[in-house]
PDB file of N, CA and C in Angstrom:
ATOM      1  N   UNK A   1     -15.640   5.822  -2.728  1.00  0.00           N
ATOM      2  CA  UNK A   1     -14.404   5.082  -2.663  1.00  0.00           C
ATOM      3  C   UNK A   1     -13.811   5.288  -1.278  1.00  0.00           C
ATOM      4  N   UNK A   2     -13.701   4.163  -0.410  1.00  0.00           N
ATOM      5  CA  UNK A   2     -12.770   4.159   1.040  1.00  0.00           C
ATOM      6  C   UNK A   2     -13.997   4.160   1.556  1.00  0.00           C
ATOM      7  N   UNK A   3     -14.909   4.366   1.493  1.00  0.00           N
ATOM      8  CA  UNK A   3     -15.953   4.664   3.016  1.00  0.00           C
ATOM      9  C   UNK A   3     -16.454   3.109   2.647  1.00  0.00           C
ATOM     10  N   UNK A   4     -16.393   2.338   3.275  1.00  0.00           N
ATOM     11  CA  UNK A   4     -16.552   0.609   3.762  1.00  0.00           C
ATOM     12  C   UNK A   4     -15.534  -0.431   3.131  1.00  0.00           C
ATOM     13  N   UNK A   5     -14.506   0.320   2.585  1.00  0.00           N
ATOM     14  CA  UNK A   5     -13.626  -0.741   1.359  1.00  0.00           C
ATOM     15  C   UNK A   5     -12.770  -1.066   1.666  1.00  0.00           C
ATOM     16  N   UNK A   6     -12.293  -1.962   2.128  1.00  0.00           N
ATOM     17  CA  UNK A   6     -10.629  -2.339   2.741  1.00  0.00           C
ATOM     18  C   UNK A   6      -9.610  -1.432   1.791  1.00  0.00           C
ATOM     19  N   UNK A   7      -8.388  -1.719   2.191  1.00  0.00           N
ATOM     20  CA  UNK A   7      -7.416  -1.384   1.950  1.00  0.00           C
ATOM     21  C   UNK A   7      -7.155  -1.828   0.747  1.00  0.00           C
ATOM     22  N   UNK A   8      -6.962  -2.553   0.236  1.00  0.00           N
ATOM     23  CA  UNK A   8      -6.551  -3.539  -0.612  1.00  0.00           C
ATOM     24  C   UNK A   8      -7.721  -2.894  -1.912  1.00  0.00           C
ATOM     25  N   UNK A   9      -8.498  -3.020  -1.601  1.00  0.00           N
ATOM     26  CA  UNK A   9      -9.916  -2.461  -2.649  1.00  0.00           C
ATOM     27  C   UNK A   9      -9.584  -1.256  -2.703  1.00  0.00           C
ATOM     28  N   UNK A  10      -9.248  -0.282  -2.293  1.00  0.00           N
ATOM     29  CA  UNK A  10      -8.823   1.200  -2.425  1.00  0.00           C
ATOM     30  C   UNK A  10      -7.430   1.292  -3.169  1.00  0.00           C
ATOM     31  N   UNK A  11      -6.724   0.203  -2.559  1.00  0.00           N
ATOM     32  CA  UNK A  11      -5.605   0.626  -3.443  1.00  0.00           C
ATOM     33  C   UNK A  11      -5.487   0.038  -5.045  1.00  0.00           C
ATOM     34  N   UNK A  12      -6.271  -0.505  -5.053  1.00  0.00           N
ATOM     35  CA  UNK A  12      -6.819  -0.993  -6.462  1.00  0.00           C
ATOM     36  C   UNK A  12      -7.375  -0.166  -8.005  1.00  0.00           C
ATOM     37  N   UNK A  13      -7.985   1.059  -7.204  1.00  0.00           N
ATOM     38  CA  UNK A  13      -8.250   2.187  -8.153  1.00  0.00           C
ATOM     39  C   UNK A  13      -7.091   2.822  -8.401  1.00  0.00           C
ATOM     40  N   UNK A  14      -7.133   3.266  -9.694  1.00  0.00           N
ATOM     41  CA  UNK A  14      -5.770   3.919 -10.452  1.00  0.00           C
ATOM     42  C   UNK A  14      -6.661   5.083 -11.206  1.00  0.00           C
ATOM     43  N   UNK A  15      -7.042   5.822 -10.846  1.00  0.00           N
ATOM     44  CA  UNK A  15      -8.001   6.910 -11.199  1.00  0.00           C
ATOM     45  C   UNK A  15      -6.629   8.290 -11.800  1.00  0.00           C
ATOM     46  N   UNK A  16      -6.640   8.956 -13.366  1.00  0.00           N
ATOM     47  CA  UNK A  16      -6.055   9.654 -13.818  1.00  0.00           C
ATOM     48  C   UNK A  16      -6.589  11.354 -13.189  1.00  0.00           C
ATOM     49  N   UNK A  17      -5.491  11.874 -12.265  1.00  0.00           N
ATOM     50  CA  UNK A  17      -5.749  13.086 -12.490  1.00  0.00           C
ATOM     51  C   UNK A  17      -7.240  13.844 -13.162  1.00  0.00           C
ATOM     52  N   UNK A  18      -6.798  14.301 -14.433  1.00  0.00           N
ATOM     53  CA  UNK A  18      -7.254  14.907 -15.186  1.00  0.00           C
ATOM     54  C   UNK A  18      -8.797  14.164 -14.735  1.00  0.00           C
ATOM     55  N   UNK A  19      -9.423  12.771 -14.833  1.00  0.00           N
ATOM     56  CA  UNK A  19     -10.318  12.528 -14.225  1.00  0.00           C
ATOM     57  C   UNK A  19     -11.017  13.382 -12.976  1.00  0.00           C
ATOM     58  N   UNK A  20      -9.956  12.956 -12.522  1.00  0.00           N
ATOM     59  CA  UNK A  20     -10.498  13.734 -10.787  1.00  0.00           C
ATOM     60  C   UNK A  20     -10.803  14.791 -10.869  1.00  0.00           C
ATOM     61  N   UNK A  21      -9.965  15.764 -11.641  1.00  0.00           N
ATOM     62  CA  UNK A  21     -10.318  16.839 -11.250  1.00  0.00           C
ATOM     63  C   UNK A  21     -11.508  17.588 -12.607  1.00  0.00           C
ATOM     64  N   UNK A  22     -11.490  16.870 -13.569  1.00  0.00           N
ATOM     65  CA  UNK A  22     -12.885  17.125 -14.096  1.00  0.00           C
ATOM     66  C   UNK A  22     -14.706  17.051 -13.675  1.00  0.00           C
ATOM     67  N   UNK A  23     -13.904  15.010 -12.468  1.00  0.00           N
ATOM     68  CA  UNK A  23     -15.085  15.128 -11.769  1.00  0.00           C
ATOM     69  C   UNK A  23     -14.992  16.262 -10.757  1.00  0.00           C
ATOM     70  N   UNK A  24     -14.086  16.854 -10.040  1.00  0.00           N
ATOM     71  CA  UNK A  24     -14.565  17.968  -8.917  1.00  0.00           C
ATOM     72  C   UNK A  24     -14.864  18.968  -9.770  1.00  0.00           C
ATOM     73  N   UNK A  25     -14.287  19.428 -10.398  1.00  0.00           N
ATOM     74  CA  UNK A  25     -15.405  20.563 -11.722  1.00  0.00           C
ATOM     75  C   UNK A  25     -16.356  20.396 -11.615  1.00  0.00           C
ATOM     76  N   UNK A  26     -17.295  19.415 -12.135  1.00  0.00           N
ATOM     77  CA  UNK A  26     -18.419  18.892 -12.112  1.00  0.00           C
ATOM     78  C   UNK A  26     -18.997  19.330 -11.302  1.00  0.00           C
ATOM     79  N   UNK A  27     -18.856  18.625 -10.153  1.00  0.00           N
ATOM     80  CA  UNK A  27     -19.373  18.701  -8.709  1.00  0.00           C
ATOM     81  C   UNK A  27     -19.554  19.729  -8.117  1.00  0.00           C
ATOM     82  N   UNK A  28     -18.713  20.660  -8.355  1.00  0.00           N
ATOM     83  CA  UNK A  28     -17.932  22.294  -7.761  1.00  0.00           C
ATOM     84  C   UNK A  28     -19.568  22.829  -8.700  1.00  0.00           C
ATOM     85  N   UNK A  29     -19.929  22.940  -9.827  1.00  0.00           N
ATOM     86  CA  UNK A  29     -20.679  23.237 -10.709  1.00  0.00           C
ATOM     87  C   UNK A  29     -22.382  22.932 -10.166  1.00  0.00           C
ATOM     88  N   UNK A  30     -22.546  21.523  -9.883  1.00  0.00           N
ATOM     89  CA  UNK A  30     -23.539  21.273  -9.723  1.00  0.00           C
ATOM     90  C   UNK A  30     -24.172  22.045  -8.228  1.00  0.00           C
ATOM     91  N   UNK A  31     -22.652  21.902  -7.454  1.00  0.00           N
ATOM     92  CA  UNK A  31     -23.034  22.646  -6.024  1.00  0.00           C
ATOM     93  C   UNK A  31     -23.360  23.436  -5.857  1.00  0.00           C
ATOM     94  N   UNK A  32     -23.111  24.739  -6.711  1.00  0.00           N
ATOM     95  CA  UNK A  32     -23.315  25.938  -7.041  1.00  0.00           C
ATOM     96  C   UNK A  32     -24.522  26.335  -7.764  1.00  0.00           C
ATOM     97  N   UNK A  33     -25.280  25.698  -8.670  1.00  0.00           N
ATOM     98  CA  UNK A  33     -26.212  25.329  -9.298  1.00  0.00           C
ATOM     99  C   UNK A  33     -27.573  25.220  -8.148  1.00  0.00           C
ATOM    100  N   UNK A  34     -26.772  24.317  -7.726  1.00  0.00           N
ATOM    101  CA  UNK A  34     -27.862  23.666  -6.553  1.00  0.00           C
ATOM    102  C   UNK A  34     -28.332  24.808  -5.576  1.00  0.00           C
ATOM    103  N   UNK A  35     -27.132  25.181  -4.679  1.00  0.00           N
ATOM    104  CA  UNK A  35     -26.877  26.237  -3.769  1.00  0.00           C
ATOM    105  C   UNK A  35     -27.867  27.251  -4.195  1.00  0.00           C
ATOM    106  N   UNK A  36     -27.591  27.713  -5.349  1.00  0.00           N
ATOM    107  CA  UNK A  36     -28.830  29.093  -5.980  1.00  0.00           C
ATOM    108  C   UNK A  36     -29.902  28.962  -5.691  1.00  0.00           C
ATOM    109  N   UNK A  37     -30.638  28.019  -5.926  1.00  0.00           N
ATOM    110  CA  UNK A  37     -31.917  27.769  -5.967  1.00  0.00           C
ATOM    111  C   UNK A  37     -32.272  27.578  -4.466  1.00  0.00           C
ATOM    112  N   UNK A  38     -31.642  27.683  -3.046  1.00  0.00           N
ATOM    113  CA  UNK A  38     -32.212  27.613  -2.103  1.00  0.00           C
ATOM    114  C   UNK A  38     -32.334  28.767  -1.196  1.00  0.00           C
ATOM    115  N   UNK A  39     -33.698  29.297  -0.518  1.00  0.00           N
ATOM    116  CA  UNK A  39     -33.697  30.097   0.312  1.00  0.00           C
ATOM    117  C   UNK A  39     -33.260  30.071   1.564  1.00  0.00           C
ATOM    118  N   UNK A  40     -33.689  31.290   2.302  1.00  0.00           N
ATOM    119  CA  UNK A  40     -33.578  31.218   3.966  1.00  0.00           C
ATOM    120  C   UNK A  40     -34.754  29.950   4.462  1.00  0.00           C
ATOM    121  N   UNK A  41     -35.427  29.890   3.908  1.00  0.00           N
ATOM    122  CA  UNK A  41     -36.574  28.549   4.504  1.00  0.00           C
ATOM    123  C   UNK A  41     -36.270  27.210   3.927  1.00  0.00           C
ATOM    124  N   UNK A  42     -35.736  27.133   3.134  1.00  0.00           N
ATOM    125  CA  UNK A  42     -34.669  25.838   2.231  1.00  0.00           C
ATOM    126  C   UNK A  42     -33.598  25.533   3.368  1.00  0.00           C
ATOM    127  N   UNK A  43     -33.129  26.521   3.847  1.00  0.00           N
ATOM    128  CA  UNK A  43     -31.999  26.179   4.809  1.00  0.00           C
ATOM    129  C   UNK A  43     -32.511  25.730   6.322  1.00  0.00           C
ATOM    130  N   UNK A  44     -33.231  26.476   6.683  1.00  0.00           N
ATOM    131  CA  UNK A  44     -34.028  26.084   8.252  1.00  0.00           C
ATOM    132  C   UNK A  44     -34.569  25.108   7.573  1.00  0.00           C
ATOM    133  N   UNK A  45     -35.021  24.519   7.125  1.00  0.00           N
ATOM    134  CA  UNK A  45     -35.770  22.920   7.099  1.00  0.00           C
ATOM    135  C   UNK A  45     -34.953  21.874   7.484  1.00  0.00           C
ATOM    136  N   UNK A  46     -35.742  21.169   8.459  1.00  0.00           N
ATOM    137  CA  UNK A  46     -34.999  20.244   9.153  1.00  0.00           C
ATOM    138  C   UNK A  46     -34.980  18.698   7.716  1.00  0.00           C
ATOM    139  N   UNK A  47     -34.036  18.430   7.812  1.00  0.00           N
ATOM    140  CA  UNK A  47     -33.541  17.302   6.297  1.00  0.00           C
ATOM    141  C   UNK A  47     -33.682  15.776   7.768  1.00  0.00           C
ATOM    142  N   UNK A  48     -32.944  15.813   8.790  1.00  0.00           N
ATOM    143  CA  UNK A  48     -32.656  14.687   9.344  1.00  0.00           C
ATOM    144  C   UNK A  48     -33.342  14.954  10.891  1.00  0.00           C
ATOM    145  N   UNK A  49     -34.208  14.448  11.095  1.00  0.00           N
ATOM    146  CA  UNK A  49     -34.975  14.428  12.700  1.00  0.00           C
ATOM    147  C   UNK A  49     -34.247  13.115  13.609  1.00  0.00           C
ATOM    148  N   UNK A  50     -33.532  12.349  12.947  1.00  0.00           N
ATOM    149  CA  UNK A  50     -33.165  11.300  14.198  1.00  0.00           C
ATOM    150  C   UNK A  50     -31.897  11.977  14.956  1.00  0.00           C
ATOM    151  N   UNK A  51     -31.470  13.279  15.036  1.00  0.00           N
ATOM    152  CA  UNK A  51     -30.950  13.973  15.876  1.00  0.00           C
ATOM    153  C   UNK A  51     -31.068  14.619  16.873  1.00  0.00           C
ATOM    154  N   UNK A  52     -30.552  15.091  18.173  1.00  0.00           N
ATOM    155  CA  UNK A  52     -31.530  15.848  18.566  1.00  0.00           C
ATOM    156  C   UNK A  52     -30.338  16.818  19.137  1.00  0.00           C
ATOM    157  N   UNK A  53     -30.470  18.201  18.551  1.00  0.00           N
ATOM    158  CA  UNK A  53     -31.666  19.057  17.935  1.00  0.00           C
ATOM    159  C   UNK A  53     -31.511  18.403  16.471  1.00  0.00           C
ATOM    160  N   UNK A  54     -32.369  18.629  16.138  1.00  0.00           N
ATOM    161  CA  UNK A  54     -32.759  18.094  14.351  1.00  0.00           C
ATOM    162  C   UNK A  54     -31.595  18.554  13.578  1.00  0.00           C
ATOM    163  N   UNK A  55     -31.328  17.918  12.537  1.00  0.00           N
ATOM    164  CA  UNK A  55     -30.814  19.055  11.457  1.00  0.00           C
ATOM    165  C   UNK A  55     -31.004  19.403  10.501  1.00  0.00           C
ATOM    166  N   UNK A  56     -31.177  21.038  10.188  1.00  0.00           N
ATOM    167  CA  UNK A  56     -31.412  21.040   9.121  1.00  0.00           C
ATOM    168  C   UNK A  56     -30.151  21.403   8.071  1.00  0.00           C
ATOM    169  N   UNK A  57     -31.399  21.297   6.646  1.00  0.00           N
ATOM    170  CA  UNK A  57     -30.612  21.903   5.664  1.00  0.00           C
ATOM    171  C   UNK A  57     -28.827  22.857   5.912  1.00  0.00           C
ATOM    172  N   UNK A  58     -29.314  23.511   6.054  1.00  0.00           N
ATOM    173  CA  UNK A  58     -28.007  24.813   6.346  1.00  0.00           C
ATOM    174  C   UNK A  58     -26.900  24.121   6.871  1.00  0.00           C
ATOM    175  N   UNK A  59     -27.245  23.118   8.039  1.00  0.00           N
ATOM    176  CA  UNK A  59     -26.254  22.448   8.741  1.00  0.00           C
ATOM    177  C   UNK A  59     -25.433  21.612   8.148  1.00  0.00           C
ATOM    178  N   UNK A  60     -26.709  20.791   7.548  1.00  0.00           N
ATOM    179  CA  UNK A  60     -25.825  19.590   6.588  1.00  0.00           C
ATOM    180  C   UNK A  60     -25.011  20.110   5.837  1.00  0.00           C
ATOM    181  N   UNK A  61     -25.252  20.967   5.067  1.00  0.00           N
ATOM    182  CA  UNK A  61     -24.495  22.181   3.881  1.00  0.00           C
ATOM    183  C   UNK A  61     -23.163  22.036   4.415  1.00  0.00           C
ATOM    184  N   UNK A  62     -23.424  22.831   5.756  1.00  0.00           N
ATOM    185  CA  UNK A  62     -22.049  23.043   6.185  1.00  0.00           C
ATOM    186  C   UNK A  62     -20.891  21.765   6.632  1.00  0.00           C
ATOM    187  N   UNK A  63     -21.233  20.648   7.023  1.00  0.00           N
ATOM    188  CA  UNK A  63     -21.076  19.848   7.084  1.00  0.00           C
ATOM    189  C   UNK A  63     -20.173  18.921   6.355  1.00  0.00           C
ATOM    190  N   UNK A  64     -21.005  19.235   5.414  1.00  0.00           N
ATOM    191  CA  UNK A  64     -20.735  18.571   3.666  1.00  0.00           C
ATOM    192  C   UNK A  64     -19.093  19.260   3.289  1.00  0.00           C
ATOM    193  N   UNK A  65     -19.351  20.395   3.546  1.00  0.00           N
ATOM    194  CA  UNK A  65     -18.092  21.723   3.124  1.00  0.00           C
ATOM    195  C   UNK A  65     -16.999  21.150   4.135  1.00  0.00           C
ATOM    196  N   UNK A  66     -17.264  21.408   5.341  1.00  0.00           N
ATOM    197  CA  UNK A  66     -16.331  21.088   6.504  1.00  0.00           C
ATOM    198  C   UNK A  66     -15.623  19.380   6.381  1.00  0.00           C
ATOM    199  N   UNK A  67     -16.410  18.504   5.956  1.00  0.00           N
ATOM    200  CA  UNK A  67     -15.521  17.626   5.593  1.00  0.00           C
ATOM    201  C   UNK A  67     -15.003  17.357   4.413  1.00  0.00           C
ATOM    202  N   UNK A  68     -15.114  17.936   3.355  1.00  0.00           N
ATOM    203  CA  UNK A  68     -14.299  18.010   1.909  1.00  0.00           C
ATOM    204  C   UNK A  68     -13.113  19.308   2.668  1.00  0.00           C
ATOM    205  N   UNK A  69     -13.007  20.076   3.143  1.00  0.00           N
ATOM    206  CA  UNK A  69     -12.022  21.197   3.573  1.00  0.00           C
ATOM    207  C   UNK A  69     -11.341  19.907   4.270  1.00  0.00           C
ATOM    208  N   UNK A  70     -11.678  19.138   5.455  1.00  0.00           N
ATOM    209  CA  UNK A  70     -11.050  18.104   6.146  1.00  0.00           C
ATOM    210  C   UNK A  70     -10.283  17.045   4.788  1.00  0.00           C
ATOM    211  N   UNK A  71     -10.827  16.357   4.312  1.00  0.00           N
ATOM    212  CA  UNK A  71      -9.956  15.681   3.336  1.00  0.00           C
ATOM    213  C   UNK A  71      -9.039  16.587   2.615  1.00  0.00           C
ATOM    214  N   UNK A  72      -9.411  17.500   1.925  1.00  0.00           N
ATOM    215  CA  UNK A  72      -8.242  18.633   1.178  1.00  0.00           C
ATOM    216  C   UNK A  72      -7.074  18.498   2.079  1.00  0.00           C
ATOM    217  N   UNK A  73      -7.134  18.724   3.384  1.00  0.00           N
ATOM    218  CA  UNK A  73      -6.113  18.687   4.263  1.00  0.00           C
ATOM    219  C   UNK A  73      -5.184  18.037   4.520  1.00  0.00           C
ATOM    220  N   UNK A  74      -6.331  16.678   4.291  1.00  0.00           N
ATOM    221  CA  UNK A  74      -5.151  15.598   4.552  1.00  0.00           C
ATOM    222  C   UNK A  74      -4.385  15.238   3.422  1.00  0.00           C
ATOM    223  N   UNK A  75      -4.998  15.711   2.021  1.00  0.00           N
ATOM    224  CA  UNK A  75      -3.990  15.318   0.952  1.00  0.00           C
ATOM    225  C   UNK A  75      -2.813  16.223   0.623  1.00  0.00           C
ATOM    226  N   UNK A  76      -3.586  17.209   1.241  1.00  0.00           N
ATOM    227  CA  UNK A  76      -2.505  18.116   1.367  1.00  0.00           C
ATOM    228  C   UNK A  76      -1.013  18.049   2.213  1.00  0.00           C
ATOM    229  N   UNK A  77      -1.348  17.489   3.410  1.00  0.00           N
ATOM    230  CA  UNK A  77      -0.655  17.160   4.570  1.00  0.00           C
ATOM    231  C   UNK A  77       0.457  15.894   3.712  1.00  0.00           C
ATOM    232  N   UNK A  78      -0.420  15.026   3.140  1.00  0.00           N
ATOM    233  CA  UNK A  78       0.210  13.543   2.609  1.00  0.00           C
ATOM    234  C   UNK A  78       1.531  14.239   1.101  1.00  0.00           C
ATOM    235  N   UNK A  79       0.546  15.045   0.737  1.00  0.00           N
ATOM    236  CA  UNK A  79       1.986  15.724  -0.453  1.00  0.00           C
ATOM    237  C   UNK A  79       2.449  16.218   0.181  1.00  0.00           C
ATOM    238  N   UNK A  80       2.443  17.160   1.584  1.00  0.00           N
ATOM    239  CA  UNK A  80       4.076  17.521   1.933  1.00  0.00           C
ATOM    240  C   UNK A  80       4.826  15.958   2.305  1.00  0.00           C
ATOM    241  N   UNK A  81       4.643  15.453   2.968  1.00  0.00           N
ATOM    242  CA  UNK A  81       5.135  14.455   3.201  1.00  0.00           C
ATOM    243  C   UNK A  81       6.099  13.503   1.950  1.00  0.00           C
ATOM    244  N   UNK A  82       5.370  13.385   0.867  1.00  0.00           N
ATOM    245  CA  UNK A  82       6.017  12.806  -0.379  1.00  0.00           C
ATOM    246  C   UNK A  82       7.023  14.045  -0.542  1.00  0.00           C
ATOM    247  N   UNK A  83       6.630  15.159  -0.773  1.00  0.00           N
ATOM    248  CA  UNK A  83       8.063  16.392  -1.581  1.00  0.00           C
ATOM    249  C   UNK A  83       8.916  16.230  -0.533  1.00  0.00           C
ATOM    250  N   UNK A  84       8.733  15.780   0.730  1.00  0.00           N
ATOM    251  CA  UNK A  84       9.758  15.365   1.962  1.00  0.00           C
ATOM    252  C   UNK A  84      10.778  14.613   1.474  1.00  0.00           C
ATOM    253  N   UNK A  85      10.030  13.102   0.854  1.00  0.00           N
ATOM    254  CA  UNK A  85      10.772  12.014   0.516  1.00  0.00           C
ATOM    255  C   UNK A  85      11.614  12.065  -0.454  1.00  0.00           C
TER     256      UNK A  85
END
């Protein structure tokens, strides 16, 4: 949702709480799940070569983390702003 969707199409979803945050449960769950099962050689494996230097695994990981911490932020940032109003 938002990554290619106008404005208008985004503001269109009316998604309940309790939704959301069952799906990040979920997700939080599966990540962790996932995460276990990989080694030190799971992580050095390069996942994407049209980079250069390559990237691997480990990177993307982090990546992945660093921009969900980036959005947290901004919703975070956007509710101070509303308890402002």
């Amino acid at each position: 949702m938002g990554y290619g969707h106008s404005p208008d199409e985004v503001a269109q979803v009316d998604a309940p709480a309790d939704v959301l945050l069952g799906y990040a449960d979920a997700v939080e769950r599966a990540a962790r799940a996932y995460l276990a099962t990989l080694s030190d050689d799971d992580l050095d494996a390069v996942v994407d070569d049209d980079w250069d230097p390559p990237v691997t695994r480990g990177a993307r990981l982090v990546s992945v983390v660093a921009d969900a911490f980036e959005h947290a932020g901004q919703a975070a940032f956007l509710r101070g702003l509303l308890d402002r109003s």
